[in-house]
C-alpha atoms as a PDB file:
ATOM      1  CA  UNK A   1     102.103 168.725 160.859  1.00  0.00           C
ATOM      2  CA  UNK A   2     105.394 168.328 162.254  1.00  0.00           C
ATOM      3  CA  UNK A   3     108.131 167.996 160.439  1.00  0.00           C
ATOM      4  CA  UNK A   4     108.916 164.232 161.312  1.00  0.00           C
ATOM      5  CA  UNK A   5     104.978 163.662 160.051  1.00  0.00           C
ATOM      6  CA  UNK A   6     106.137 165.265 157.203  1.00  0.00           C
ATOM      7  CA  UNK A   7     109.120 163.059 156.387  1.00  0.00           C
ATOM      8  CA  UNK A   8     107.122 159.747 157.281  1.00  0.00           C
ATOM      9  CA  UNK A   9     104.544 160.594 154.721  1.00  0.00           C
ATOM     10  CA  UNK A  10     106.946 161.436 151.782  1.00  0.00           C
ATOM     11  CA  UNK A  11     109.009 158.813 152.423  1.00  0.00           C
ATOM     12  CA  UNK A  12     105.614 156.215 152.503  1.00  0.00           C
ATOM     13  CA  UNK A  13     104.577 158.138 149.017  1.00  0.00           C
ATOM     14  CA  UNK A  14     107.794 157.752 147.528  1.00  0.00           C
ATOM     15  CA  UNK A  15     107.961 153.535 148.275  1.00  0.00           C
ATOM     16  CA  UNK A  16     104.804 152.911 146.644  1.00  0.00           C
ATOM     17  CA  UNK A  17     104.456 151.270 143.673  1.00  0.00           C
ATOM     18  CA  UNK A  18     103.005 152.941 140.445  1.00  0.00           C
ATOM     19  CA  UNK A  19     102.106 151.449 137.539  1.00  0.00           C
ATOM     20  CA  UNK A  20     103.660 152.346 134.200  1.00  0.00           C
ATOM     21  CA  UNK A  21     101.024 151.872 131.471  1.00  0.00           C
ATOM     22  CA  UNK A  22     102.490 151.568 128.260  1.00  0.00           C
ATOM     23  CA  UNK A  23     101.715 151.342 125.039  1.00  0.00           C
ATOM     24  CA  UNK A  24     102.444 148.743 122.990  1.00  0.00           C
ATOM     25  CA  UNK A  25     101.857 149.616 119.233  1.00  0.00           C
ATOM     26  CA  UNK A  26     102.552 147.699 116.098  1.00  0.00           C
ATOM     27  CA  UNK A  27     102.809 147.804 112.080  1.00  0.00           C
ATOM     28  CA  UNK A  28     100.600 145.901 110.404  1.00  0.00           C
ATOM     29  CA  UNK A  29      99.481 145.741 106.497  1.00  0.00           C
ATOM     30  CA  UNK A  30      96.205 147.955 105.456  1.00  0.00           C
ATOM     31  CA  UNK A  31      93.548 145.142 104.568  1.00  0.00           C
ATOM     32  CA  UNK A  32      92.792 145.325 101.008  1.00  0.00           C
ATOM     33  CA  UNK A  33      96.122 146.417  99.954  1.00  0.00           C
ATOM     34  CA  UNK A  34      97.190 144.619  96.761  1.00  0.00           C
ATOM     35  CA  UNK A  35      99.449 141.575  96.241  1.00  0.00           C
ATOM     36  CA  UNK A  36     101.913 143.738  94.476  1.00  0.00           C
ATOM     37  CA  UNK A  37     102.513 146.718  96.646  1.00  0.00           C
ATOM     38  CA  UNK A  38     102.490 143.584  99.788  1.00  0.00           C
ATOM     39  CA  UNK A  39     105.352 142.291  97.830  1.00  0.00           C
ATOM     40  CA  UNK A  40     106.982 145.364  97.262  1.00  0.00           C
ATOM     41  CA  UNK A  41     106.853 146.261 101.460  1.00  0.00           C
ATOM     42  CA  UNK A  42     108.370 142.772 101.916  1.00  0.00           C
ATOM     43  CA  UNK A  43     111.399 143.284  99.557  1.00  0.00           C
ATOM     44  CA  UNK A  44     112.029 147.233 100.822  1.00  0.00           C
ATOM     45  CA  UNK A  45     111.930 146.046 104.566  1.00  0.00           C
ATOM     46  CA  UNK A  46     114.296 142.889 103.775  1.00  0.00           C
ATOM     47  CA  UNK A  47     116.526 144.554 101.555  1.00  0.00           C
ATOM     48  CA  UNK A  48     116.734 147.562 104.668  1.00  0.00           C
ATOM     49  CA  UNK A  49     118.019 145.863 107.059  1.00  0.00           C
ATOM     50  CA  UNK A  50     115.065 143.419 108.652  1.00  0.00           C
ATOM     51  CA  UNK A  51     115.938 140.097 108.866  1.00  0.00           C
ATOM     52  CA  UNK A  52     113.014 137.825 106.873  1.00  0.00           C
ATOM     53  CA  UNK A  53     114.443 134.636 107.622  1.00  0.00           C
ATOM     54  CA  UNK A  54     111.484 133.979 110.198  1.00  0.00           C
ATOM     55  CA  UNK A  55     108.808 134.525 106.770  1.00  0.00           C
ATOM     56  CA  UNK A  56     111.098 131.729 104.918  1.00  0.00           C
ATOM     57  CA  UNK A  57     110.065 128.133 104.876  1.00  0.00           C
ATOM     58  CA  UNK A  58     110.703 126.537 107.746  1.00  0.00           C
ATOM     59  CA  UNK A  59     111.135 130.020 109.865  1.00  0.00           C
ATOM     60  CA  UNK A  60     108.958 130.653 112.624  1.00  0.00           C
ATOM     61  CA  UNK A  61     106.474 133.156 111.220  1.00  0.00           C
ATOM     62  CA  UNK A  62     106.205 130.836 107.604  1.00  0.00           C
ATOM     63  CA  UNK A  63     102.917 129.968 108.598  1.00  0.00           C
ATOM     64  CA  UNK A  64     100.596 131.040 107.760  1.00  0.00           C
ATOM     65  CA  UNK A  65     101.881 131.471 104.463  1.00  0.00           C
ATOM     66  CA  UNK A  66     100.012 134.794 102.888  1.00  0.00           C
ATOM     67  CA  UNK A  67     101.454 137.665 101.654  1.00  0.00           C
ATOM     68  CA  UNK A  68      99.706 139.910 103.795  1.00  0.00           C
ATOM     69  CA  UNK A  69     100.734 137.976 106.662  1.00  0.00           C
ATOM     70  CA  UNK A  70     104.499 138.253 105.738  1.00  0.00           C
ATOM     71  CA  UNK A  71     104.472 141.679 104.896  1.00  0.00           C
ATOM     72  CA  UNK A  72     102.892 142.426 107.991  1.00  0.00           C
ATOM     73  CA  UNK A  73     105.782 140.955 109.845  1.00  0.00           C
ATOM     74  CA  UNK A  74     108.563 142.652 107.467  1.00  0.00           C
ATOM     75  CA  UNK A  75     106.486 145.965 108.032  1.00  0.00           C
ATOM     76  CA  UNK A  76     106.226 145.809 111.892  1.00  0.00           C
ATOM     77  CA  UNK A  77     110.039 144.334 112.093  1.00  0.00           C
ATOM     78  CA  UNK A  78     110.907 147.514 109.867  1.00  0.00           C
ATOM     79  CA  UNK A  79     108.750 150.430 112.230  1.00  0.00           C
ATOM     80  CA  UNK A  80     110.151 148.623 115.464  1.00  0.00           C
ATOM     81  CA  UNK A  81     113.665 148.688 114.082  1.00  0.00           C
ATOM     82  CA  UNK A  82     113.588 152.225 112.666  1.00  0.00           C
ATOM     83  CA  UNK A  83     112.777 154.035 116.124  1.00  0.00           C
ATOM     84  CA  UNK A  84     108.915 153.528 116.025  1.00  0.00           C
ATOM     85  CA  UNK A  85     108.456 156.419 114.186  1.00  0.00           C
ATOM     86  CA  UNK A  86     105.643 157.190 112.064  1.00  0.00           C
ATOM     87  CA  UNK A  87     106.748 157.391 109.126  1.00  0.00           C
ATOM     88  CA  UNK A  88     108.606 154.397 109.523  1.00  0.00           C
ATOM     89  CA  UNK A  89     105.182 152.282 109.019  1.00  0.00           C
ATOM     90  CA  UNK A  90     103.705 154.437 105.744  1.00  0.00           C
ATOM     91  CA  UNK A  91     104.838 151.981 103.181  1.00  0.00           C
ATOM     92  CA  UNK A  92     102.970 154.333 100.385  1.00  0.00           C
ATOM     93  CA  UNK A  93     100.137 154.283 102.628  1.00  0.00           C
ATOM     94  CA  UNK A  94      99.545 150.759 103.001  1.00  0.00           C
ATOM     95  CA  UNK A  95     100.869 150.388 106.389  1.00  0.00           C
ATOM     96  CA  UNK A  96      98.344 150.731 109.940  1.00  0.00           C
ATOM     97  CA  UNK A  97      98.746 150.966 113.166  1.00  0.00           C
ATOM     98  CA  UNK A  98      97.290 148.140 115.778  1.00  0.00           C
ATOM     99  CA  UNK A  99      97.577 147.914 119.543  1.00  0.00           C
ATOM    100  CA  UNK A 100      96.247 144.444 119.859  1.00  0.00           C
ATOM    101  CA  UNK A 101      99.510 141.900 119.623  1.00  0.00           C
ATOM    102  CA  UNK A 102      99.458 140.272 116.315  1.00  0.00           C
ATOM    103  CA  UNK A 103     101.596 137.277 117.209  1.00  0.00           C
ATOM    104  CA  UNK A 104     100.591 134.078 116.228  1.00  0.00           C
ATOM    105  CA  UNK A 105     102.047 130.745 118.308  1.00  0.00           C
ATOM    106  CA  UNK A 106     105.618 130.727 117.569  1.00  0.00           C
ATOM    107  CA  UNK A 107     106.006 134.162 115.291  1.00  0.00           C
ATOM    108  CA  UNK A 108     106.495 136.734 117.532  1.00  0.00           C
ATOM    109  CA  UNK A 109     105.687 140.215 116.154  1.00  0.00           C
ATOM    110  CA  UNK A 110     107.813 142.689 118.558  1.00  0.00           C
ATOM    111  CA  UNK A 111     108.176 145.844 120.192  1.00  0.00           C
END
């Protein structure tokens, strides 16, 4: 192979597209975790810096209105804001992982 073969081909390689997989992950509540600890997760991640106005009446992850549903967003907004590290979504071992997007119309669980 000569070495202007050579060039052509690395040169095609390097222009074509790959795809970048990646892995979108979220924090979610445990099912079956109680209506206390739920409540506690919600007022650690909102008193750490997560901003629960969207779980408030009127905000756009109110509805629908459950406790596991709000501290499900709290808990995801706190893992995703805290480096989306492990530990990050433990919550005394009521937190879980999920890779299917738990979003729900207008409330937007992020990334």
């Amino acid at each position: 192979m000569s070495s202007l073969q050579l060039l052509t081909l690395v040169l095609l390689v390097s222009t074509v597209a790959i795809p970048v997989v990646t892995c979108r992950q979220w924090c979610m509540a445990m099912p079956g975790t109680s209506d206390e600890q739920l409540q506690a997760n919600i007022d650690f991640g909102c008193s750490n810096g997560v901003d629960c106005t969207p779980i408030q009446p009127g905000g756009t992850c109110y509805h629908p209105n459950t406790l596991f549903d709000h501290a499900s967003y709290v808990m995801n907004a706190y893992y995703q804001s805290h480096g989306r590290i492990e530990d990050a979504c433990r919550f005394g071992r009521t937190g879980c992982f999920t890779f299917a997007d738990p979003s729900n119309g207008s409330c937007i669980y992020y990334t």
